[in-house]
C-alpha atoms as a PDB file:
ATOM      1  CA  UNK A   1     -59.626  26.204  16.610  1.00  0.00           C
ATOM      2  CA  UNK A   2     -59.044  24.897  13.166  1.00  0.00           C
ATOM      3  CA  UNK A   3     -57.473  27.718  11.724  1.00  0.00           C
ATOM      4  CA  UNK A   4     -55.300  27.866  14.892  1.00  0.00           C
ATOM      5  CA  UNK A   5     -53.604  24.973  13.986  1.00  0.00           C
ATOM      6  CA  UNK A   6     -53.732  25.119  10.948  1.00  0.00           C
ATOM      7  CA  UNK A   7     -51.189  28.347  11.926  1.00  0.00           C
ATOM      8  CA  UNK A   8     -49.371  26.129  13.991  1.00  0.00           C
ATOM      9  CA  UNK A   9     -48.527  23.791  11.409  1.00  0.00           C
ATOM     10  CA  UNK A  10     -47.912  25.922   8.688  1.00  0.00           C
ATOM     11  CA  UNK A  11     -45.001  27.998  11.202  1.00  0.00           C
ATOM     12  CA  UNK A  12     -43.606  24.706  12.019  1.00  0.00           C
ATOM     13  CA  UNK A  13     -43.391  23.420   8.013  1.00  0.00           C
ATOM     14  CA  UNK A  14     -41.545  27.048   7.708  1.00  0.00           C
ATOM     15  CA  UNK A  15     -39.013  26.328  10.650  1.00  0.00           C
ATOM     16  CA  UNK A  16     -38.297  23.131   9.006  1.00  0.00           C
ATOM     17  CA  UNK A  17     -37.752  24.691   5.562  1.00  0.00           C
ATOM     18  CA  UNK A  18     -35.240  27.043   7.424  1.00  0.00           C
ATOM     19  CA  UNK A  19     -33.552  24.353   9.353  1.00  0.00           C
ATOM     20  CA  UNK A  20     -32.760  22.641   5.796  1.00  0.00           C
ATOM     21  CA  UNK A  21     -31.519  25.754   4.182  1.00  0.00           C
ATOM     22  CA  UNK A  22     -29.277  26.612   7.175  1.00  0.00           C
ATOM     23  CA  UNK A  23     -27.673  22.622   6.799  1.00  0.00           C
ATOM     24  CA  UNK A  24     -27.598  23.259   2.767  1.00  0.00           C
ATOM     25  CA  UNK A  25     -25.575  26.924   3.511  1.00  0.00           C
ATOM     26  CA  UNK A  26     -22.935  25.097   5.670  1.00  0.00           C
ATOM     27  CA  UNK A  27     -22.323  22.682   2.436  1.00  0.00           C
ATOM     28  CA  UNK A  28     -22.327  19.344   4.332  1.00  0.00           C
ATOM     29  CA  UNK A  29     -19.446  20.262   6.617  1.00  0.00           C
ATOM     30  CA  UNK A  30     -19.849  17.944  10.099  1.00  0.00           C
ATOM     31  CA  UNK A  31     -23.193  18.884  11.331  1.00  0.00           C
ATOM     32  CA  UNK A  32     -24.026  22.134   9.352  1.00  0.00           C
ATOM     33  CA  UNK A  33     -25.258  25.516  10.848  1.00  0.00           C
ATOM     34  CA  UNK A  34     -22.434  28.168  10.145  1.00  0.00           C
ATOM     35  CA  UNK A  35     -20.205  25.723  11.232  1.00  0.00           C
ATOM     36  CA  UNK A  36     -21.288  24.172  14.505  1.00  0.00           C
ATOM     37  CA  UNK A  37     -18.387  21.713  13.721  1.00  0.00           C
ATOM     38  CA  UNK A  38     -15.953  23.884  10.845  1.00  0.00           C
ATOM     39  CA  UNK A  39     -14.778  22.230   8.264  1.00  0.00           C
ATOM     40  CA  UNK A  40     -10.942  21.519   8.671  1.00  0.00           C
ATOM     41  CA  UNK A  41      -9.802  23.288   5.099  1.00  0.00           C
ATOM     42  CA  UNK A  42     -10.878  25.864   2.837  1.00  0.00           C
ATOM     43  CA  UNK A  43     -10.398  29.351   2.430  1.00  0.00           C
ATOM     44  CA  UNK A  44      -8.875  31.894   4.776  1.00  0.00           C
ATOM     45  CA  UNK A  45      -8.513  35.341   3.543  1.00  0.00           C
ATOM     46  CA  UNK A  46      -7.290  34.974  -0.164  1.00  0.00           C
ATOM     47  CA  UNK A  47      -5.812  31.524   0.566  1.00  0.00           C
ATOM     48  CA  UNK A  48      -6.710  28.282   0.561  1.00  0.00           C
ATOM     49  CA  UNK A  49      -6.115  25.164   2.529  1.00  0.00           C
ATOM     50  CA  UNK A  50      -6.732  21.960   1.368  1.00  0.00           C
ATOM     51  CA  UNK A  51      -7.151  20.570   5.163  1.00  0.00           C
ATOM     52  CA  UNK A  52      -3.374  19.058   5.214  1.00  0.00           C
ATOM     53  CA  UNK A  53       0.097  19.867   4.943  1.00  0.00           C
ATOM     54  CA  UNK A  54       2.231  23.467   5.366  1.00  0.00           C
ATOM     55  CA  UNK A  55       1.210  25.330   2.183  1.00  0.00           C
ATOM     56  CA  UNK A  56      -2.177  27.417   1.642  1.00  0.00           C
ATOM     57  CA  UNK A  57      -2.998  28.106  -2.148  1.00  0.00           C
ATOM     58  CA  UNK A  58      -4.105  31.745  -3.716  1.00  0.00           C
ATOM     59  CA  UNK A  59      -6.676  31.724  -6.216  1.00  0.00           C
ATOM     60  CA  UNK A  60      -4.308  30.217  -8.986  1.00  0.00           C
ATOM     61  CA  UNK A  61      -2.731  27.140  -6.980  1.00  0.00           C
ATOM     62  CA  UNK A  62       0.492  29.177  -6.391  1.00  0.00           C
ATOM     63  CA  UNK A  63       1.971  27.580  -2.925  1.00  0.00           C
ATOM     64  CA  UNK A  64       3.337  29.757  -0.323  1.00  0.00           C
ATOM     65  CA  UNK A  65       4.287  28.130   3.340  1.00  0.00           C
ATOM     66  CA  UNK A  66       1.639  28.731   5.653  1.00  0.00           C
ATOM     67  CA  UNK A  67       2.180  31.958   8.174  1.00  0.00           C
ATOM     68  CA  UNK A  68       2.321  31.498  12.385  1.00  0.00           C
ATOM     69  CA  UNK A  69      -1.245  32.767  11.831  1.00  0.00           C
ATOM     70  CA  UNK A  70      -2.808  30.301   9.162  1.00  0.00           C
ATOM     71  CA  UNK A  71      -1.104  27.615  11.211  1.00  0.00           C
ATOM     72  CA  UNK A  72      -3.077  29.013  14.110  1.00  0.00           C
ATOM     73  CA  UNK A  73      -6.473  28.861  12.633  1.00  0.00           C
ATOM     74  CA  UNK A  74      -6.090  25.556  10.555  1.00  0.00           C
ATOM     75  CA  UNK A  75      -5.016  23.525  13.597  1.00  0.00           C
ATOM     76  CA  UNK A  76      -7.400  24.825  15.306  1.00  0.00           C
ATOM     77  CA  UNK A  77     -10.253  24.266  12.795  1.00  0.00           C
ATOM     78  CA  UNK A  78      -8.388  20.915  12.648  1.00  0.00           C
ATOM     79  CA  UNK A  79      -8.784  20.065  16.464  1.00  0.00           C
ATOM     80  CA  UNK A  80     -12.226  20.877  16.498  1.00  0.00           C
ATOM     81  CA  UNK A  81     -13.317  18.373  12.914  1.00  0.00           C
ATOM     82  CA  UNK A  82     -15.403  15.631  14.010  1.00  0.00           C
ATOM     83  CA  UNK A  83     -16.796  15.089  10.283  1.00  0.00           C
ATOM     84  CA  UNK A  84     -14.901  12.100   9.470  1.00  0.00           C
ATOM     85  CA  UNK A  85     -10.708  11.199   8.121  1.00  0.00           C
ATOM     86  CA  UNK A  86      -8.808  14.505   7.326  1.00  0.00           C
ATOM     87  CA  UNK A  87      -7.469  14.290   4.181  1.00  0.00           C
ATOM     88  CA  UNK A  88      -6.521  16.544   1.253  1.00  0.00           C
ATOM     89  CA  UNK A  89      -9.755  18.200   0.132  1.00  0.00           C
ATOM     90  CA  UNK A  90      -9.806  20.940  -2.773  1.00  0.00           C
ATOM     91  CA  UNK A  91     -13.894  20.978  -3.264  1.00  0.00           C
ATOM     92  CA  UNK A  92     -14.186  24.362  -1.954  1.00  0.00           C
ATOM     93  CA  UNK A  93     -11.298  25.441  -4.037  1.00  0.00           C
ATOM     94  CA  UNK A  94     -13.648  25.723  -7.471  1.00  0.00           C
ATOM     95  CA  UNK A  95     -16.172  27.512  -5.770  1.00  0.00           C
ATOM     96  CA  UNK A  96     -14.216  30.934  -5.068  1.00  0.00           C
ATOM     97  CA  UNK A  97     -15.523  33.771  -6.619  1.00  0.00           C
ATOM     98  CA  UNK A  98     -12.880  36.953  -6.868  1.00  0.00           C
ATOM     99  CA  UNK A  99     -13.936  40.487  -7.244  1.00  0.00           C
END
């Protein structure tokens, strides 16, 4: 009986440990988990958006107007933020690793 939940307890530490790690992997964006509520900027193919405006960025800040289709997917991204104001945010910009 003991070392029944002893199991029990020891799965349930490990879930937690998961949960924390899947809320660490969406960086603090809205509510975490892959995205459950996306983050309204960052990168898009080999551009970035910094969450306002008409330009995405490539890799060395170089503006070019956004496309029908980034427009698409950042307003939409946009629509869905419940995280908090939507302002200018380039902290995902550093982070880019190129191959």
């Amino acid at each position: 009986m003991i070392a029944s939940l002893t199991k029990v307890a020891l799965g349930a530490a490990l879930l937690a440990g998961l949960g924390a790690c899947a809320d660490d992997y969406a960086g603090g964006y809205g509510r975490g988990y892959y995205g459950a509520v996306a983050p309204y900027y960052g990168w898009y193919g080999d551009y970035y958006y910094p969450g306002t405006g008409y330009y995405v960025y490539d890799r060395y800040r170089v503006a070019r107007r956004w496309s029908d289709r980034d427009r698409d997917y950042w307003n939409g991204r946009r629509n869905g933020w419940q995280g908090g104001p939507v302002r200018d945010n380039w902290r995902g910009f550093r982070g880019r690793r190129w191959r």
